[in-house]
C-alpha atoms as a PDB file:
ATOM      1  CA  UNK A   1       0.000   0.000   0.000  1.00  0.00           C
ATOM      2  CA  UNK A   2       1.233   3.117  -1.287  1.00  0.00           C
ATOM      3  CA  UNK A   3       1.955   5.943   1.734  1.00  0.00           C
ATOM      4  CA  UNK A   4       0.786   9.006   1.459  1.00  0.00           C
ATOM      5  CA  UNK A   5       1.995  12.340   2.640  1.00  0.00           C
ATOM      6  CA  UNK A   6      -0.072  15.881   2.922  1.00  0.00           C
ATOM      7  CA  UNK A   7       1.934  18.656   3.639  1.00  0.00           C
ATOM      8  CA  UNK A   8      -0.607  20.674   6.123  1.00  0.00           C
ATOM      9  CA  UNK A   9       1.420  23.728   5.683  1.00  0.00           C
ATOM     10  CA  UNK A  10       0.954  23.554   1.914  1.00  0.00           C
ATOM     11  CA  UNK A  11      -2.593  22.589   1.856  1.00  0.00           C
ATOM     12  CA  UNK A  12      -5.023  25.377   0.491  1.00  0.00           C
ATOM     13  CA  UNK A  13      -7.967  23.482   0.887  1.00  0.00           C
ATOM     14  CA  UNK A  14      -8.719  23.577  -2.488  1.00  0.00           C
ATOM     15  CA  UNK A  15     -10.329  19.566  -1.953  1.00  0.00           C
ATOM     16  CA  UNK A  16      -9.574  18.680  -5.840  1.00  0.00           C
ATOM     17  CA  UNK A  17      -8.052  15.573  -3.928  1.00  0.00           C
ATOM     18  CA  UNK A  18     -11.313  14.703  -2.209  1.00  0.00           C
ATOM     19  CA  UNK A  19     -12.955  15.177  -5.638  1.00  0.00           C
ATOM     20  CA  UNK A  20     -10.731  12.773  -7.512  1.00  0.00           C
ATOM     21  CA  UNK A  21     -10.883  10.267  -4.593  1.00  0.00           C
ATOM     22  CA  UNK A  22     -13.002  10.528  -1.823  1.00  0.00           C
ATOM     23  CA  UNK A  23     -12.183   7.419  -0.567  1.00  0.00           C
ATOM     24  CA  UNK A  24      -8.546   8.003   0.538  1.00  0.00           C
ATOM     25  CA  UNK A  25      -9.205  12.041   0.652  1.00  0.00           C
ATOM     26  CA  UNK A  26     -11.211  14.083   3.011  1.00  0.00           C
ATOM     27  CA  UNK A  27     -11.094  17.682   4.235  1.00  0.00           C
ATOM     28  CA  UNK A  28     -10.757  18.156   8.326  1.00  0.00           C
ATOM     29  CA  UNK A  29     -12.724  21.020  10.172  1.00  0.00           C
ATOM     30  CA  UNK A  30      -9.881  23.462   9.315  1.00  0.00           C
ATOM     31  CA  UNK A  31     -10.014  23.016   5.668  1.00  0.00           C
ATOM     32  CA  UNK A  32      -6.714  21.194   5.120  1.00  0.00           C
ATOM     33  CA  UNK A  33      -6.743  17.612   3.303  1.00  0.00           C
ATOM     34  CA  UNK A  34      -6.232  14.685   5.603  1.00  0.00           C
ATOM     35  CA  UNK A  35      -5.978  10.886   4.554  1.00  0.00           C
ATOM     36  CA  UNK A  36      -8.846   8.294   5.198  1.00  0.00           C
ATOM     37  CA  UNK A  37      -7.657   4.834   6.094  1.00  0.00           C
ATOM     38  CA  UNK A  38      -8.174   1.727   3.709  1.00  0.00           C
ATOM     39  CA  UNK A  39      -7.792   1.556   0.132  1.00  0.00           C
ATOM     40  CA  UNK A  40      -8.880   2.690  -3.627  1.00  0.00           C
ATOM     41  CA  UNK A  41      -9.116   2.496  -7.484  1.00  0.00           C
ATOM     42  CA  UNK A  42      -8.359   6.063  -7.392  1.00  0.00           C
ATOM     43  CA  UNK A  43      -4.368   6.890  -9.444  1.00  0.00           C
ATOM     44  CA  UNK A  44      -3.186   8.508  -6.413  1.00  0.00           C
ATOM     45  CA  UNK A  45      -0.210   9.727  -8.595  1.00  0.00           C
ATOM     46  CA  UNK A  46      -2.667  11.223 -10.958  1.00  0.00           C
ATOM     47  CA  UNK A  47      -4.154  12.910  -7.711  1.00  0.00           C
ATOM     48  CA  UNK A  48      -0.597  13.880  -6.444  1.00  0.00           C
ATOM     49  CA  UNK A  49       0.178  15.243  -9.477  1.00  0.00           C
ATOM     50  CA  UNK A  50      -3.200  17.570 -10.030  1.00  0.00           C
ATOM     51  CA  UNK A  51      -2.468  18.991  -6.688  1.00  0.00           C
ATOM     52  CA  UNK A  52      -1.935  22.748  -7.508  1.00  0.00           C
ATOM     53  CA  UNK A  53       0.411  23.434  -4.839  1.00  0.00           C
ATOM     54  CA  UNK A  54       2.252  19.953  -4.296  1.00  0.00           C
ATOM     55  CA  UNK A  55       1.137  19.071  -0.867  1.00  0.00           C
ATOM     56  CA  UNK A  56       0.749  15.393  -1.643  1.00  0.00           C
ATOM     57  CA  UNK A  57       3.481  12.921  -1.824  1.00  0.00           C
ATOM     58  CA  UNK A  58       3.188   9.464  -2.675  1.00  0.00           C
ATOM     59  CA  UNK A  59       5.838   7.267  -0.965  1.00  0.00           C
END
């Protein structure tokens, strides 16, 4: 399983993340991107990638 890294500090809370993949994405009470446990179908590079200010890292 792939692990996956939001920078907070980055985050703009744009939630194109949560839109491409709502079941690894979600947005917390402050806005800012957070990770759901268990798994997807989603291309979590492709979603890494679209990020528009690179707060997502796929290790």
């Amino acid at each position: 399983m792939a692990n996956i890294v939001i920078d907070e500090n980055a985050c703009v809370g744009c939630a194109l993340c949560v839109n491409m993949c709502p079941d690894r994405f979600e947005m917390d009470e402050g806005g800012i991107a957070k990770v759901k446990n268990g798994t997807c179908d989603c291309d979590l590079a492709e979603v890494a990638t679209q990020c528009p200010v690179d707060a997502i890292t796929i290790q």
